[in-house]
PDB file of N, CA and C in Angstrom:
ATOM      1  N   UNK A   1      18.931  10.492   2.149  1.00  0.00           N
ATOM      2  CA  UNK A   1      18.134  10.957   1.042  1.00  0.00           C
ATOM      3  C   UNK A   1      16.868  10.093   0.890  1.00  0.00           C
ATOM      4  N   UNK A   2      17.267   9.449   1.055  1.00  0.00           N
ATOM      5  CA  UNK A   2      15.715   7.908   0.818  1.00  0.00           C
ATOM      6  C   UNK A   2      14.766   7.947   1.984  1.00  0.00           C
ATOM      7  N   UNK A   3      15.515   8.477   3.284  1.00  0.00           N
ATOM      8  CA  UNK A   3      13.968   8.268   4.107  1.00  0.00           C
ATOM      9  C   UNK A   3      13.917  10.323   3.839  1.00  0.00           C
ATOM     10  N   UNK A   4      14.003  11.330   3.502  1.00  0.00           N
ATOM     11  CA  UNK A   4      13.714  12.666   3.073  1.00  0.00           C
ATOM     12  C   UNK A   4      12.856  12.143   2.480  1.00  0.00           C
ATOM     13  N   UNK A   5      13.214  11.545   0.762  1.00  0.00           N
ATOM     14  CA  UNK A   5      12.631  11.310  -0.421  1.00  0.00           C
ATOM     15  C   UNK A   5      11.063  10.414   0.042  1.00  0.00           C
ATOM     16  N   UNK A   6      10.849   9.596   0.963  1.00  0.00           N
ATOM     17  CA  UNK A   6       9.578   9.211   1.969  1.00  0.00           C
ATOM     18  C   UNK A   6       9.156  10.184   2.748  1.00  0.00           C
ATOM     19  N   UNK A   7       9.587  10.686   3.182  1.00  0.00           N
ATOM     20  CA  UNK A   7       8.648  11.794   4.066  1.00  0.00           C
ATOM     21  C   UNK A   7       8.602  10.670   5.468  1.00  0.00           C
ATOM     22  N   UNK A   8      10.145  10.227   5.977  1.00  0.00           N
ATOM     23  CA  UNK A   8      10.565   9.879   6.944  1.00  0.00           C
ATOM     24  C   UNK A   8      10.606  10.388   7.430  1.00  0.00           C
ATOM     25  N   UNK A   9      10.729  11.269   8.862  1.00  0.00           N
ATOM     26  CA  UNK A   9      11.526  11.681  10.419  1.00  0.00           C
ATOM     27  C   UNK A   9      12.486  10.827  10.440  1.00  0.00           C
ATOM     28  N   UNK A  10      13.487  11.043  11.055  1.00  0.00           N
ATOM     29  CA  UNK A  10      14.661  10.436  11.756  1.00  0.00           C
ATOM     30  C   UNK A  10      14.086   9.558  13.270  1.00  0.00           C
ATOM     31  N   UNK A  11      13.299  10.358  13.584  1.00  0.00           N
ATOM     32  CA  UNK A  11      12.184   9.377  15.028  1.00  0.00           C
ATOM     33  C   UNK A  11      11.423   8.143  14.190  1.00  0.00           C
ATOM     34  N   UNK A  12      11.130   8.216  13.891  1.00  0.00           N
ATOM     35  CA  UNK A  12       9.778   7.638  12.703  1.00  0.00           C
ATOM     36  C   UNK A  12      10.580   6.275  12.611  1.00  0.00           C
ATOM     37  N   UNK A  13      11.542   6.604  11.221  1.00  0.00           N
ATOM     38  CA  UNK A  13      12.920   5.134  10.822  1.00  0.00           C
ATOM     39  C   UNK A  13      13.323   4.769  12.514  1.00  0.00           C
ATOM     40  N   UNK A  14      14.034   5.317  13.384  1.00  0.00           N
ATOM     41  CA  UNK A  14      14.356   5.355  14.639  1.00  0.00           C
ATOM     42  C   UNK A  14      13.679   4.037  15.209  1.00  0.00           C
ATOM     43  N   UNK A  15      12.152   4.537  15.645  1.00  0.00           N
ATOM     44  CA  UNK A  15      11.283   3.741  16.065  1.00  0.00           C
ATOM     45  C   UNK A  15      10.960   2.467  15.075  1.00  0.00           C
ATOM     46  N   UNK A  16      10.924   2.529  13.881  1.00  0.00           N
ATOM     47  CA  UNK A  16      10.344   1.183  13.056  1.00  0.00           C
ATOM     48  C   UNK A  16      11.551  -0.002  12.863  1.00  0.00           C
ATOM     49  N   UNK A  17      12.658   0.640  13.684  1.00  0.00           N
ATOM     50  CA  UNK A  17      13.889  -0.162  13.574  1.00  0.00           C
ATOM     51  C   UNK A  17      14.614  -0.581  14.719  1.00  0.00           C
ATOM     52  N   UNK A  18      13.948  -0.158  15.950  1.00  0.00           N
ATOM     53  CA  UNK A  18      14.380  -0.440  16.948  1.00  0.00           C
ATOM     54  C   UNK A  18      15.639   0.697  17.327  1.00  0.00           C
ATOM     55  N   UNK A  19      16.089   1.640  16.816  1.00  0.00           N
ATOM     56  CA  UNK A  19      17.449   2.251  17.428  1.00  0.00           C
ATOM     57  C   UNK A  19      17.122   3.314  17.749  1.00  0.00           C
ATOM     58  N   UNK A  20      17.710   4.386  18.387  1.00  0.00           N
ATOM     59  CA  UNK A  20      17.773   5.607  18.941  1.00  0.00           C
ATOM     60  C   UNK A  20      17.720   6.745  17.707  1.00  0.00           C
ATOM     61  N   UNK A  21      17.427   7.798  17.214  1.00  0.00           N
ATOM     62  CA  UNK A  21      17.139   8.693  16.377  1.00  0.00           C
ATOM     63  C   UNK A  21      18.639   9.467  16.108  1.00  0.00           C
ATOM     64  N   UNK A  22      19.678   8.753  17.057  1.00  0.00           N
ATOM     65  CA  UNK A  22      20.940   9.853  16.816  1.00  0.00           C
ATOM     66  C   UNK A  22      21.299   8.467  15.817  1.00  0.00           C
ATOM     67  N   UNK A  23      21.092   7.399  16.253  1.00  0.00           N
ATOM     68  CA  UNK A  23      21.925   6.651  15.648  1.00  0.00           C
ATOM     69  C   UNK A  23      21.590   6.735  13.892  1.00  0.00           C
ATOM     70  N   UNK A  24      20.588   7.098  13.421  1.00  0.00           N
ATOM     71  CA  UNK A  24      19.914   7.534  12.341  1.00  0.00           C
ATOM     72  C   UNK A  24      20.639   8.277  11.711  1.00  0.00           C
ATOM     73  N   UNK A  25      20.946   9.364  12.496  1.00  0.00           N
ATOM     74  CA  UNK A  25      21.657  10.384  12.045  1.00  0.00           C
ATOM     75  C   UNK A  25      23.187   9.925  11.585  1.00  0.00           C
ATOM     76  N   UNK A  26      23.969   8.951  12.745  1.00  0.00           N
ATOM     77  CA  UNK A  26      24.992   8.619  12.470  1.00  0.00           C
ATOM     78  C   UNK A  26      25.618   7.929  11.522  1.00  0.00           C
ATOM     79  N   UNK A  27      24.272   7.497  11.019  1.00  0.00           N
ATOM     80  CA  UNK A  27      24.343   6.320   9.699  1.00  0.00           C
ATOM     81  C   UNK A  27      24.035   7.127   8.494  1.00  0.00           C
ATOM     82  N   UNK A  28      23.044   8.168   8.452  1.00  0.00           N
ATOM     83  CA  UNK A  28      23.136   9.249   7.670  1.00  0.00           C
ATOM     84  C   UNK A  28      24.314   9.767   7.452  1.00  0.00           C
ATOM     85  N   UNK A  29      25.363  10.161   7.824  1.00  0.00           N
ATOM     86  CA  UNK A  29      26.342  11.077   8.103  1.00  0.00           C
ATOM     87  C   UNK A  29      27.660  10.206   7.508  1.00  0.00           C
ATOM     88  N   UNK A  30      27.574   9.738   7.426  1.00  0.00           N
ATOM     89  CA  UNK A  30      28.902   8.291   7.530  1.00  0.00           C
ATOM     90  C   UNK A  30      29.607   7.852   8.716  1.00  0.00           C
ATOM     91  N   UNK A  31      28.800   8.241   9.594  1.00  0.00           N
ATOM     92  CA  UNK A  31      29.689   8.540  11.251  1.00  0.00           C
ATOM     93  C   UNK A  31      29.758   6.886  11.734  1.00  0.00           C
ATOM     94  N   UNK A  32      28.784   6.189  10.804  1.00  0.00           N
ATOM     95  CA  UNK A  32      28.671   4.581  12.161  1.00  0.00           C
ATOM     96  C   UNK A  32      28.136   3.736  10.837  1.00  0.00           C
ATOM     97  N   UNK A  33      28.949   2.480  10.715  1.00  0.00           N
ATOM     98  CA  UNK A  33      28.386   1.604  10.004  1.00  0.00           C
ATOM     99  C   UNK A  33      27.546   0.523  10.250  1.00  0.00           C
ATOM    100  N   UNK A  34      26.219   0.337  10.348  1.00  0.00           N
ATOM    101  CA  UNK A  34      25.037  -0.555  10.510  1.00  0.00           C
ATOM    102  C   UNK A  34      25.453  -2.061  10.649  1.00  0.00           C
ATOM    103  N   UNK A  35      24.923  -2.865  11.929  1.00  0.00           N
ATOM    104  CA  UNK A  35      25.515  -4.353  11.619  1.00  0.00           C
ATOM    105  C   UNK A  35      24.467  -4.727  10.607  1.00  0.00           C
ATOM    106  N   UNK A  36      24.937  -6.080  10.263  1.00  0.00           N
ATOM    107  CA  UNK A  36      24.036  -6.589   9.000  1.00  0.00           C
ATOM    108  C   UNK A  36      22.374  -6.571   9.778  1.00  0.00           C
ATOM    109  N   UNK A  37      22.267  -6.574  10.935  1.00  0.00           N
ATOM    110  CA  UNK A  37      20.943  -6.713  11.570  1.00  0.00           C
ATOM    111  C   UNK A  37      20.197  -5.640  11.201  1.00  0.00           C
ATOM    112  N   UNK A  38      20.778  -4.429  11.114  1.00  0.00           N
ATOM    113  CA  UNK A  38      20.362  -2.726  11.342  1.00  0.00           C
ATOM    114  C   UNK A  38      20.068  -2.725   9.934  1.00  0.00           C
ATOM    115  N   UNK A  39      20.848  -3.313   9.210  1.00  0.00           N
ATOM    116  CA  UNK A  39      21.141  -2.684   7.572  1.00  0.00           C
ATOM    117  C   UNK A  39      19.665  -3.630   6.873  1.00  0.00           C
ATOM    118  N   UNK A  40      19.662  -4.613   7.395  1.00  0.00           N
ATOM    119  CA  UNK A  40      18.561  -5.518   6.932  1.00  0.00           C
ATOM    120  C   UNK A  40      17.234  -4.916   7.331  1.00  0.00           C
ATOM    121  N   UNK A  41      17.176  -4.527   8.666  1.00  0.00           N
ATOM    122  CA  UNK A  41      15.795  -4.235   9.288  1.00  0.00           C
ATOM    123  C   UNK A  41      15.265  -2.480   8.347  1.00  0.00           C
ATOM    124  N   UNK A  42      16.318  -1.704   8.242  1.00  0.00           N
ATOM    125  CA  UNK A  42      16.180  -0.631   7.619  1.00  0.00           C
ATOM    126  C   UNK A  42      15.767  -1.092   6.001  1.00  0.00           C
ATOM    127  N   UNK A  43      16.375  -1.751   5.554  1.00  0.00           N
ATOM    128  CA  UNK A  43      16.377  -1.905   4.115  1.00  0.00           C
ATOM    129  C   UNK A  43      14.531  -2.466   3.960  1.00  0.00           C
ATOM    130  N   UNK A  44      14.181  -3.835   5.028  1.00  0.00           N
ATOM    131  CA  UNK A  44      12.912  -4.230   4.835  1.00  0.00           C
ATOM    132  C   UNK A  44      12.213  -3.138   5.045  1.00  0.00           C
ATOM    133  N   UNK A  45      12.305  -1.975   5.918  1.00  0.00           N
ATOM    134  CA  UNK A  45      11.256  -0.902   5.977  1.00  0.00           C
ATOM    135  C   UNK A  45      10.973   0.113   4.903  1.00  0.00           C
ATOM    136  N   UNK A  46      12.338   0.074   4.062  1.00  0.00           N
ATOM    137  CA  UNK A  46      12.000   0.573   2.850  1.00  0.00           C
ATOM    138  C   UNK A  46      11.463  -0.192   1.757  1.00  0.00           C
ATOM    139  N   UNK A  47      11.548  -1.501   1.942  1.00  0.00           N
ATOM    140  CA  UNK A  47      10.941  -2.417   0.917  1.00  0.00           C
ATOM    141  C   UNK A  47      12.265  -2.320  -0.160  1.00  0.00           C
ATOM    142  N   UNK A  48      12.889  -2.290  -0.044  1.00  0.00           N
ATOM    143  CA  UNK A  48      14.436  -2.877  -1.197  1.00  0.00           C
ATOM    144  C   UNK A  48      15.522  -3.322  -0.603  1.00  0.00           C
ATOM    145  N   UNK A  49      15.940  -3.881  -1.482  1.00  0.00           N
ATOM    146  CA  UNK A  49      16.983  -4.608  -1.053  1.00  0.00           C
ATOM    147  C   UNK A  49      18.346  -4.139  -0.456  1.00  0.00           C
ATOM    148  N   UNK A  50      19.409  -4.740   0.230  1.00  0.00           N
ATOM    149  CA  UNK A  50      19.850  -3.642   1.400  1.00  0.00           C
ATOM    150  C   UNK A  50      21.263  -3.251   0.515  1.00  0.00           C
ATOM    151  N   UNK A  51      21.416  -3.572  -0.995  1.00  0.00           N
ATOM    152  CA  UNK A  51      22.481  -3.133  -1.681  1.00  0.00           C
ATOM    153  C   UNK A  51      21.769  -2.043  -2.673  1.00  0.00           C
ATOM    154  N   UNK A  52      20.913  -1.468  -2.631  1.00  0.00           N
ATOM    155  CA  UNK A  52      19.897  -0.438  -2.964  1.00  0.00           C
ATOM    156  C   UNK A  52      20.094   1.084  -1.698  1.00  0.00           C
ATOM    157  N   UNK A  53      20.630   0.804  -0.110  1.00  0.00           N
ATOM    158  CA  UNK A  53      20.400   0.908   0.753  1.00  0.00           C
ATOM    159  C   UNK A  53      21.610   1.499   1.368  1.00  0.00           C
ATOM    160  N   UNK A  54      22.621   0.672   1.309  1.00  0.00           N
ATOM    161  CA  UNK A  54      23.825   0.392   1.701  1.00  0.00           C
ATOM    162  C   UNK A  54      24.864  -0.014   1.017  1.00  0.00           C
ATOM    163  N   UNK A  55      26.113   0.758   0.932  1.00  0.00           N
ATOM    164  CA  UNK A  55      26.992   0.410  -0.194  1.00  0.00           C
ATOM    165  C   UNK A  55      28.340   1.031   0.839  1.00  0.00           C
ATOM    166  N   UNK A  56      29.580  -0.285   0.623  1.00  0.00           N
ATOM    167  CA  UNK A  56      30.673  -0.132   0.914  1.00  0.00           C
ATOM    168  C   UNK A  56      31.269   1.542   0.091  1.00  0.00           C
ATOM    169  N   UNK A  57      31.171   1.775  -0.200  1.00  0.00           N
ATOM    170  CA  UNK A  57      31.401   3.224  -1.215  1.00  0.00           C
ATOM    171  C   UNK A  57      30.195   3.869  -1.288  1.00  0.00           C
ATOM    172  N   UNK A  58      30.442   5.360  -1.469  1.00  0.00           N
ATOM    173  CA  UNK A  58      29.850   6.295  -1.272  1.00  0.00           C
ATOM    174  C   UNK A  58      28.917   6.421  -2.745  1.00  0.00           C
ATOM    175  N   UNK A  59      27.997   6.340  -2.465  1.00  0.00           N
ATOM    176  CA  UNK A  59      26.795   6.287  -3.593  1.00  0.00           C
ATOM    177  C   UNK A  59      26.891   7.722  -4.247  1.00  0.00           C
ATOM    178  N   UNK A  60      27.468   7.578  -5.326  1.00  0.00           N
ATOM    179  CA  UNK A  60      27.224   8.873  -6.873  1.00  0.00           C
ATOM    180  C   UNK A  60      26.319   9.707  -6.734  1.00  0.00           C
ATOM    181  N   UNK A  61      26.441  11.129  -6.345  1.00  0.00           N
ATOM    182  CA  UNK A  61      25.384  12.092  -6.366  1.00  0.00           C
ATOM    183  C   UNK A  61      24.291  12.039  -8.082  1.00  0.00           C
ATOM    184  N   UNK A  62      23.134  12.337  -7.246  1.00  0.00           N
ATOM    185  CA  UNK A  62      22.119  12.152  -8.254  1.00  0.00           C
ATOM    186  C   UNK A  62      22.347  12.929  -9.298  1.00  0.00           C
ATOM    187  N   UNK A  63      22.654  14.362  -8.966  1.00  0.00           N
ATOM    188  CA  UNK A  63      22.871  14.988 -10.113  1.00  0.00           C
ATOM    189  C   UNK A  63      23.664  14.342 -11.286  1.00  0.00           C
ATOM    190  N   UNK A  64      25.005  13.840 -10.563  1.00  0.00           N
ATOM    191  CA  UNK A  64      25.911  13.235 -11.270  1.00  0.00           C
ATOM    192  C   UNK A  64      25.371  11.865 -12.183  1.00  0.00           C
ATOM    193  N   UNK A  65      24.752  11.001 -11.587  1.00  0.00           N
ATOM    194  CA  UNK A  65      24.076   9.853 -12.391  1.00  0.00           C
ATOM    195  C   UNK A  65      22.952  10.712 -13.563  1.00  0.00           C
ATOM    196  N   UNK A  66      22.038  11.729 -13.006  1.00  0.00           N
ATOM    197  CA  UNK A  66      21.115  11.765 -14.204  1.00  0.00           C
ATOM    198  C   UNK A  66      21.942  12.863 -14.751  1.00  0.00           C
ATOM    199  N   UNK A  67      22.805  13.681 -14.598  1.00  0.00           N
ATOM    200  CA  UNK A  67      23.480  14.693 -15.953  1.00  0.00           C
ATOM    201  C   UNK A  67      24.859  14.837 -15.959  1.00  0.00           C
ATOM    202  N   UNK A  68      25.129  13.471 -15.810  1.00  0.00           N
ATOM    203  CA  UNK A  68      26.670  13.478 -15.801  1.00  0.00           C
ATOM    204  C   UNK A  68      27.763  14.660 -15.091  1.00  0.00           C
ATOM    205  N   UNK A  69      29.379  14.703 -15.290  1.00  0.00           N
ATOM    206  CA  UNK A  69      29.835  14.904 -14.869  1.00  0.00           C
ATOM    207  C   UNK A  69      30.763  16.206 -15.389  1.00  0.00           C
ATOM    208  N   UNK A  70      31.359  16.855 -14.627  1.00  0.00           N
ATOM    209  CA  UNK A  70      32.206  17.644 -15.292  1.00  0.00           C
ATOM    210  C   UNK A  70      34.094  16.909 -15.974  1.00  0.00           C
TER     211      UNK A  70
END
């Protein structure tokens, strides 16, 4: 959602991070978890911090944070 919400490519993050464009995807997806190297280098390209970024648990859909829940 965060590199969409930039007007990222998956090539684009890919290239500014050193990894392959699937692996992008895989980290998108929940398919592959980032070493602290990946998670750091991604997080500096967004400019925040990598617990902004990356979270052991699945980050709360937006809807759900701004209009609560059923």
């Amino acid at each position: 959602m965060l590199r969409a919400e930039r007007g990222v490519s998956r090539a684009e993050l890919a290239a500014a991070v050193g990894v392959n464009p699937q692996t992008v995807g895989f980290l998108e997806r929940g398919d592959y978890g980032p070493s602290l190297d990946l998670a750091l280098r991604i997080s500096e390209f967004f400019g925040l911090p990598v617990e902004a970024v990356f979270s052991r648990r699945p980050f709360e859909p937006m809807s759900q944070q701004l209009y609560g829940g059923i």
